[in-house]
PDB file of N, CA and C in Angstrom:
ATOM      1  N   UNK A   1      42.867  32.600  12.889  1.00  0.00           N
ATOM      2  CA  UNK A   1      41.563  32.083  12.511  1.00  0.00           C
ATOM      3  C   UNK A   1      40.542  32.548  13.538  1.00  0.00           C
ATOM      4  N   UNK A   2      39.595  33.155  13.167  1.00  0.00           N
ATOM      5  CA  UNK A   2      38.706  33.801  13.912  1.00  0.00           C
ATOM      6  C   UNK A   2      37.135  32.460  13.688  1.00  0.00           C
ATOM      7  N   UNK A   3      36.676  32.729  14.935  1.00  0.00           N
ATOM      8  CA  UNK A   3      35.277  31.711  14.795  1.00  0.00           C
ATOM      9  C   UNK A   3      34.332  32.629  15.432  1.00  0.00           C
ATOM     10  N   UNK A   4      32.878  32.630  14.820  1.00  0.00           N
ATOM     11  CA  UNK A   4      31.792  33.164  15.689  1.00  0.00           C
ATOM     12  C   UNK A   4      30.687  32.240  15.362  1.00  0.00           C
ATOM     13  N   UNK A   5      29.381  32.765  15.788  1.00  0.00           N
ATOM     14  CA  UNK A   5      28.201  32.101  15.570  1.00  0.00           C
ATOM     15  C   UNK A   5      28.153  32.571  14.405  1.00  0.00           C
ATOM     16  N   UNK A   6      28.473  32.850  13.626  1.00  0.00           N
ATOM     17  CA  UNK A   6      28.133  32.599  11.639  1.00  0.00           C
ATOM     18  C   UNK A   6      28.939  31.306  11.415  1.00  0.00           C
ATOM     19  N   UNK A   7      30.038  31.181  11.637  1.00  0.00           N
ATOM     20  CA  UNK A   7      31.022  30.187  11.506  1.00  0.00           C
ATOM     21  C   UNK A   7      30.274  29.160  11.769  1.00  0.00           C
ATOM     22  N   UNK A   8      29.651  29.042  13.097  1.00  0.00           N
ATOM     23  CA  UNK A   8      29.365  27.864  13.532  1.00  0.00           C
ATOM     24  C   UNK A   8      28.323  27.259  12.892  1.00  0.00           C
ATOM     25  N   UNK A   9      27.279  28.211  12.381  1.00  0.00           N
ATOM     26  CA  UNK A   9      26.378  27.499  11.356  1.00  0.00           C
ATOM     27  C   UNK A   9      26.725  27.115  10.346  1.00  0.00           C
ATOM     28  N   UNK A  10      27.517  27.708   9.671  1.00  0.00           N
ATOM     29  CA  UNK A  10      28.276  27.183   8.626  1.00  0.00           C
ATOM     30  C   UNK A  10      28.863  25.806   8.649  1.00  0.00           C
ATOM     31  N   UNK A  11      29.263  25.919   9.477  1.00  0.00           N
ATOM     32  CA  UNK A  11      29.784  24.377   9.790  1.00  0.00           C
ATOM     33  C   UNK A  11      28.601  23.242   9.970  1.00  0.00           C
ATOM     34  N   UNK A  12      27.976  23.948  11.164  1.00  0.00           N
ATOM     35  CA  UNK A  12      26.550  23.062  10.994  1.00  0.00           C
ATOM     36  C   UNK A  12      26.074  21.952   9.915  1.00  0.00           C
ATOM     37  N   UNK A  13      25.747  23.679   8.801  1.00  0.00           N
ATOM     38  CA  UNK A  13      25.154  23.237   7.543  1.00  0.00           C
ATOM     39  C   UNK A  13      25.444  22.042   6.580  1.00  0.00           C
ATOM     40  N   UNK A  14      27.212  22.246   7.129  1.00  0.00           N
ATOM     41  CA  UNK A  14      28.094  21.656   5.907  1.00  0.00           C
ATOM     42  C   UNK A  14      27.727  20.078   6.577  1.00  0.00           C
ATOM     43  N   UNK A  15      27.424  19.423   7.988  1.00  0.00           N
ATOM     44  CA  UNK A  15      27.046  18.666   8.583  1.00  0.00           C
ATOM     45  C   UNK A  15      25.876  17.622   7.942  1.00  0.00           C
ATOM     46  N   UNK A  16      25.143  18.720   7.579  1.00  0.00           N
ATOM     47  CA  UNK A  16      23.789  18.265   6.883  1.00  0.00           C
ATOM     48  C   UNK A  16      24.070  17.322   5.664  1.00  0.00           C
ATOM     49  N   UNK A  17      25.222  17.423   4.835  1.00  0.00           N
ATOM     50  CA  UNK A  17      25.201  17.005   3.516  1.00  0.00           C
ATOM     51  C   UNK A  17      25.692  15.765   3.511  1.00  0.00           C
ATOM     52  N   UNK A  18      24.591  15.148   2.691  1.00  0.00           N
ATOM     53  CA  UNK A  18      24.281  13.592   2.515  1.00  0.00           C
ATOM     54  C   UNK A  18      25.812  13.175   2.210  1.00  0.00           C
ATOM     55  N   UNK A  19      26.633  11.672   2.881  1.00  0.00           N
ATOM     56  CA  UNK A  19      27.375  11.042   2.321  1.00  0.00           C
ATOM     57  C   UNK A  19      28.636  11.747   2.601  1.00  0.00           C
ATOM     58  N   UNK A  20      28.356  12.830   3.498  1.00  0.00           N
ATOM     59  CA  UNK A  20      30.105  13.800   3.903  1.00  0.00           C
ATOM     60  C   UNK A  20      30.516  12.618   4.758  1.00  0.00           C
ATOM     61  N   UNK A  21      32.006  12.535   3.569  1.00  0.00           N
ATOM     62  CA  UNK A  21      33.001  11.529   4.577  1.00  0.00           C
ATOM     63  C   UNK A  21      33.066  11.682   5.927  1.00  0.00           C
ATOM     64  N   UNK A  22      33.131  10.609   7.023  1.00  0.00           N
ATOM     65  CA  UNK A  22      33.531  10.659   7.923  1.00  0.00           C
ATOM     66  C   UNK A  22      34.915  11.678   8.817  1.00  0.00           C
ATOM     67  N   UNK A  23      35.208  11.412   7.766  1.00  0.00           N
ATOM     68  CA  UNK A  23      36.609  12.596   8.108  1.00  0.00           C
ATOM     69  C   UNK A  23      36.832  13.742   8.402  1.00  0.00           C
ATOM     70  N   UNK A  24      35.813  14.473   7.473  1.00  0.00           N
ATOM     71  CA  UNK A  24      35.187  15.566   7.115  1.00  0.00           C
ATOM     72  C   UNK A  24      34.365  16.061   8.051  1.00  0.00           C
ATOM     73  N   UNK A  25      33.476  15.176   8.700  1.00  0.00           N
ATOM     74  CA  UNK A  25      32.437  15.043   9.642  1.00  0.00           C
ATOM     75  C   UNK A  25      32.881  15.511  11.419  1.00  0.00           C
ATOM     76  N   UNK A  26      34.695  14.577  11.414  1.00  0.00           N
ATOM     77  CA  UNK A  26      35.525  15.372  12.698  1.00  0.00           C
ATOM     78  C   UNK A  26      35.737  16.324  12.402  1.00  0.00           C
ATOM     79  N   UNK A  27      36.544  16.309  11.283  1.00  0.00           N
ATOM     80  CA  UNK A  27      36.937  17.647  11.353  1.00  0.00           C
ATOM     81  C   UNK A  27      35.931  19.058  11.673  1.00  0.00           C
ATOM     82  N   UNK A  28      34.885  18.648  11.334  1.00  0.00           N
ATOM     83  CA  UNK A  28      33.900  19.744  11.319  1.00  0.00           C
ATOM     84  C   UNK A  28      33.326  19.776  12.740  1.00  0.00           C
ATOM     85  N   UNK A  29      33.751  18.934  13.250  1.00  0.00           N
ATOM     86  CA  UNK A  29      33.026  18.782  14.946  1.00  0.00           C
ATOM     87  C   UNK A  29      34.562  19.687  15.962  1.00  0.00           C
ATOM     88  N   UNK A  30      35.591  19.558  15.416  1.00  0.00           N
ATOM     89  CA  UNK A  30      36.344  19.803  16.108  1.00  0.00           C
ATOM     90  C   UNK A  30      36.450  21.241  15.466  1.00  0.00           C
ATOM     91  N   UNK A  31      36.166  21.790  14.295  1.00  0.00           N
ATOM     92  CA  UNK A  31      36.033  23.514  14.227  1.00  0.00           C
ATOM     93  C   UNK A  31      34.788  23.833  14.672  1.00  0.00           C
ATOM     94  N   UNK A  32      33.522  23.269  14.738  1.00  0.00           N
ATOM     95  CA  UNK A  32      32.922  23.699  15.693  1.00  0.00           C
ATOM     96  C   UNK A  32      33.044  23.981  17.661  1.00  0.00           C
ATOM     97  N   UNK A  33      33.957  22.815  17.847  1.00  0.00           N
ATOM     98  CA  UNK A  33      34.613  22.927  19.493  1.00  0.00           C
ATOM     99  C   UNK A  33      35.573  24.249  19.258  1.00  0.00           C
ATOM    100  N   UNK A  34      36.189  24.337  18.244  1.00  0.00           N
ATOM    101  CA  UNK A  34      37.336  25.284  18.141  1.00  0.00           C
ATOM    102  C   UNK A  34      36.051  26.885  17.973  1.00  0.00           C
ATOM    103  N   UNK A  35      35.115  26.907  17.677  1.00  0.00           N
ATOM    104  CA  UNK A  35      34.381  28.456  17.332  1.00  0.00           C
ATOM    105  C   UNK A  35      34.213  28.177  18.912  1.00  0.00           C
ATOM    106  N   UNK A  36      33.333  27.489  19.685  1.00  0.00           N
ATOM    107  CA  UNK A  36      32.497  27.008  21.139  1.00  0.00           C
ATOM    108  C   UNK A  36      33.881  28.262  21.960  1.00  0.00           C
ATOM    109  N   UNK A  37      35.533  27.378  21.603  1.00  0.00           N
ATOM    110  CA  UNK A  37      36.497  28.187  22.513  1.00  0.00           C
ATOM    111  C   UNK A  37      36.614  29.179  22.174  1.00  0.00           C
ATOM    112  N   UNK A  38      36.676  29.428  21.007  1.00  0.00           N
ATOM    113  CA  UNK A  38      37.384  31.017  20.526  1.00  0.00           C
ATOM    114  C   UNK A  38      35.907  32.303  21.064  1.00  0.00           C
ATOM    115  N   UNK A  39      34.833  31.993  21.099  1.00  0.00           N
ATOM    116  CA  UNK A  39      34.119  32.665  21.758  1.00  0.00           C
ATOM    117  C   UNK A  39      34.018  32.837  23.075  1.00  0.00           C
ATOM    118  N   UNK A  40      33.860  31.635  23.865  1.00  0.00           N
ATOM    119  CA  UNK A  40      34.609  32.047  25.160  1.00  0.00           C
ATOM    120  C   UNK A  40      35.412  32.507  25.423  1.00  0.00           C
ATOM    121  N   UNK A  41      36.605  32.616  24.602  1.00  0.00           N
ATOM    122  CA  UNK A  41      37.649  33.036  25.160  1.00  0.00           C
ATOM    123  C   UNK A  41      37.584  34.724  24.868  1.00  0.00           C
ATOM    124  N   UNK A  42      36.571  35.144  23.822  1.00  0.00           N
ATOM    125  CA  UNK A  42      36.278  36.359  23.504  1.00  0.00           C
ATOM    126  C   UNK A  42      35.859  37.229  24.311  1.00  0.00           C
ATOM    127  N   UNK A  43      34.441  36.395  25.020  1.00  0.00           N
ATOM    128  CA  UNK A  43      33.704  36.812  26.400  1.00  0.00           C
ATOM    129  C   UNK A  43      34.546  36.839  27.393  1.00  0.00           C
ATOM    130  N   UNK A  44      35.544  36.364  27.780  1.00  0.00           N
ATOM    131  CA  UNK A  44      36.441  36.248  28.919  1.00  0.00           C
ATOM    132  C   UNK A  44      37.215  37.134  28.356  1.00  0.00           C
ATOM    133  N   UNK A  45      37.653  37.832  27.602  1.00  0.00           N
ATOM    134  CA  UNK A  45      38.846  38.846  27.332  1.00  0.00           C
ATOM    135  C   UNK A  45      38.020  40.126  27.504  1.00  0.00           C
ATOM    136  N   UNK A  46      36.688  40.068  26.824  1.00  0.00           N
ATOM    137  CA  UNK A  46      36.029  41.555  27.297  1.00  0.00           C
ATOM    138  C   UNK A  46      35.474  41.335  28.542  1.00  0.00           C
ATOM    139  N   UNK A  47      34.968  40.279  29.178  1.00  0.00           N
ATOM    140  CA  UNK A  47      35.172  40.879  30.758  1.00  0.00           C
ATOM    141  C   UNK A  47      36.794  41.250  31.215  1.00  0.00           C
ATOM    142  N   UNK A  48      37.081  40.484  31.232  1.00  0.00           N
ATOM    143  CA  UNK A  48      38.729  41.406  31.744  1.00  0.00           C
ATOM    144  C   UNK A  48      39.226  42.615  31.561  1.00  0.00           C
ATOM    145  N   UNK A  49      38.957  42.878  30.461  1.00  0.00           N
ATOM    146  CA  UNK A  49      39.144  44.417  29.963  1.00  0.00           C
ATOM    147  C   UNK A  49      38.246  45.052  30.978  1.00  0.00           C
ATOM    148  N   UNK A  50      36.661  44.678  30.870  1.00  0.00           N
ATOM    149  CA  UNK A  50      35.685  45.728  31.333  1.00  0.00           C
ATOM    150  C   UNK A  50      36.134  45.743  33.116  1.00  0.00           C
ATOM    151  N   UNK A  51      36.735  45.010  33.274  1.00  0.00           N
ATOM    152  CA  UNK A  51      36.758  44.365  34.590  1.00  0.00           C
ATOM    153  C   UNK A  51      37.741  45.276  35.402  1.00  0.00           C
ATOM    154  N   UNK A  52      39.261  45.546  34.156  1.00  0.00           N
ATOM    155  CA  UNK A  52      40.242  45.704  33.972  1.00  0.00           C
ATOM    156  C   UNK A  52      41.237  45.049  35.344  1.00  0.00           C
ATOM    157  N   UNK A  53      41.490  43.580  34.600  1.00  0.00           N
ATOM    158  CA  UNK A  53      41.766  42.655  35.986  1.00  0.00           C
ATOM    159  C   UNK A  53      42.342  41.518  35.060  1.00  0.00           C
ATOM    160  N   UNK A  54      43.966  40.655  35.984  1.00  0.00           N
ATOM    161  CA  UNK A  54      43.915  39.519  35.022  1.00  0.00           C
ATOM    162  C   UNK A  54      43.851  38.260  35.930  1.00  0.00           C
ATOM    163  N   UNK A  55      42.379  38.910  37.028  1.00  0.00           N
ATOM    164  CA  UNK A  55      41.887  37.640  37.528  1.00  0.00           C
ATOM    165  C   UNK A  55      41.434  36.551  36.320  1.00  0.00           C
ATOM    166  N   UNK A  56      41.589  36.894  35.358  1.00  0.00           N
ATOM    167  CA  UNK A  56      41.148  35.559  34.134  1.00  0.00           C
ATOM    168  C   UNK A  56      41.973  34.822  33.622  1.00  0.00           C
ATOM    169  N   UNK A  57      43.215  34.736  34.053  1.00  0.00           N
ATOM    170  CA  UNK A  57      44.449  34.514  33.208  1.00  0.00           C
ATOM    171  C   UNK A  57      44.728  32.911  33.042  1.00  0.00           C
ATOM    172  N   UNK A  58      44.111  32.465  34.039  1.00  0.00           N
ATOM    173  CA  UNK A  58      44.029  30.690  34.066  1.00  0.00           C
ATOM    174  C   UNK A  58      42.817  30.481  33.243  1.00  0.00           C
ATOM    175  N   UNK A  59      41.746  31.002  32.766  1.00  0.00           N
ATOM    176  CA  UNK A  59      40.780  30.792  31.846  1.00  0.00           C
ATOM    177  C   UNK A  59      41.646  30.712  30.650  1.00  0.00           C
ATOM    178  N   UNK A  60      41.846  31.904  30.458  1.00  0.00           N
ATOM    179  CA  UNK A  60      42.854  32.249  29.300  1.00  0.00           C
ATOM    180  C   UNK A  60      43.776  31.160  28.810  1.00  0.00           C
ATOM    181  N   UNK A  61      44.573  30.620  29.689  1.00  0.00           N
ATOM    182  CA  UNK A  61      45.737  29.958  29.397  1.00  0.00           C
ATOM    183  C   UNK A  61      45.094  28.395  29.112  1.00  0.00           C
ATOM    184  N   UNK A  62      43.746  27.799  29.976  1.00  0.00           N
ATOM    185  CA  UNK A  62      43.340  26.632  29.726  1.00  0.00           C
ATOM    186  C   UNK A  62      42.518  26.769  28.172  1.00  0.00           C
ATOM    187  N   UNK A  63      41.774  27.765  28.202  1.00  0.00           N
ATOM    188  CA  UNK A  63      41.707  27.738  26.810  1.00  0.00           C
ATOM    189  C   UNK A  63      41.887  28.101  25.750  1.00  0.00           C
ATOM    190  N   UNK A  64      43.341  28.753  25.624  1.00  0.00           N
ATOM    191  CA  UNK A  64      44.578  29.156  25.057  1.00  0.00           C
ATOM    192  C   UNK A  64      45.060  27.444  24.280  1.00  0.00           C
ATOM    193  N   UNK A  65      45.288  26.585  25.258  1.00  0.00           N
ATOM    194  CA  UNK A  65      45.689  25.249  25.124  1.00  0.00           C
ATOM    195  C   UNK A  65      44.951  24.673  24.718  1.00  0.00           C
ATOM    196  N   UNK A  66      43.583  24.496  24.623  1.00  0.00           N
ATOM    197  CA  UNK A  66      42.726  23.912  23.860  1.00  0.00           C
ATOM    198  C   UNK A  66      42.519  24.088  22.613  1.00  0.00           C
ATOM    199  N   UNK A  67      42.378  25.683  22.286  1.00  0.00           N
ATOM    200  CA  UNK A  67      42.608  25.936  21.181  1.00  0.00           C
ATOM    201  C   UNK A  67      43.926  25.410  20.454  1.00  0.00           C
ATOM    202  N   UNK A  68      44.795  25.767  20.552  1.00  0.00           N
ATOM    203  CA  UNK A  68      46.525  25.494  20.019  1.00  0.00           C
ATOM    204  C   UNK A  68      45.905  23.876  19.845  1.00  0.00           C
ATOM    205  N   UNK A  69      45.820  23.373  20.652  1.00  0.00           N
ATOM    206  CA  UNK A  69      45.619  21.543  20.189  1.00  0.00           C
ATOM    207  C   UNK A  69      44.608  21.380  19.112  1.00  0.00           C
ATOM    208  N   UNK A  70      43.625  21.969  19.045  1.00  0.00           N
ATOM    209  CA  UNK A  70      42.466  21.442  17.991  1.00  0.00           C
ATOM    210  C   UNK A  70      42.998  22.315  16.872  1.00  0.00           C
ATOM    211  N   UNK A  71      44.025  23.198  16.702  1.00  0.00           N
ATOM    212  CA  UNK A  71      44.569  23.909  15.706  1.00  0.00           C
ATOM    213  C   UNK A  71      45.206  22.898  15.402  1.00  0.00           C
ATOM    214  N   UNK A  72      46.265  22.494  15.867  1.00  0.00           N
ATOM    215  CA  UNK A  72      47.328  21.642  15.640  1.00  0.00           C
ATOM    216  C   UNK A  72      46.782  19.947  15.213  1.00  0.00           C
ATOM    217  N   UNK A  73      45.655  19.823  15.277  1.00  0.00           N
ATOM    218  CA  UNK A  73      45.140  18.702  15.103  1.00  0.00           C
ATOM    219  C   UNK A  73      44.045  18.867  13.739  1.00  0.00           C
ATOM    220  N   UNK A  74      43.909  19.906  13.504  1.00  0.00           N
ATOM    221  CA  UNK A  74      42.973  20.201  12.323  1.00  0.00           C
ATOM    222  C   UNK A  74      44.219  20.655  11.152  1.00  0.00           C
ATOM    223  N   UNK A  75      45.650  20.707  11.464  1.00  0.00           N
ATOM    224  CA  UNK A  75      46.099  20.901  10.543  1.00  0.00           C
ATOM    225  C   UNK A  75      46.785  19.806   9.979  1.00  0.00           C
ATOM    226  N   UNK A  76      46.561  18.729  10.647  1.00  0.00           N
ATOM    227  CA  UNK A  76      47.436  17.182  10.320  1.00  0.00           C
ATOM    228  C   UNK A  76      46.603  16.976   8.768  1.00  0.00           C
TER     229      UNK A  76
END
């Protein structure tokens, strides 16, 4: 599952609509936290590359784990 800033408006939008269950409403907060990581973690992989260094690898791995949890929690 890929997230960017299109995603994230999307999600936004879907925010806007009158009477969206509550449920609906986390969930959409937590694929928006989930685009927030997957872009960082994007920016942190092309510095590393550009860098060519895996001084990033504890970035990586903390939000490696963040992701995997809000995956694993958006699929309940």
């Amino acid at each position: 599952m890929f997230c960017g800033k299109k995603n994230k408006e999307i999600v936004k939008s879907l925010n806007s609509i009158e009477n969206l269950p509550e449920e609906w409403l986390e969930k959409n907060n937590k694929l928006l936290k989930y685009c927030d990581l997957r872009i960082s973690y994007n920016k942190i992989l092309a510095k590393a590359i550009s860098e060519d260094t895996d001084e990033y690898a504890s970035e990586f791995d903390m939000i490696g784990t963040e992701i995997n949890k809000i995956q694993e929690e958006l699929s309940k």
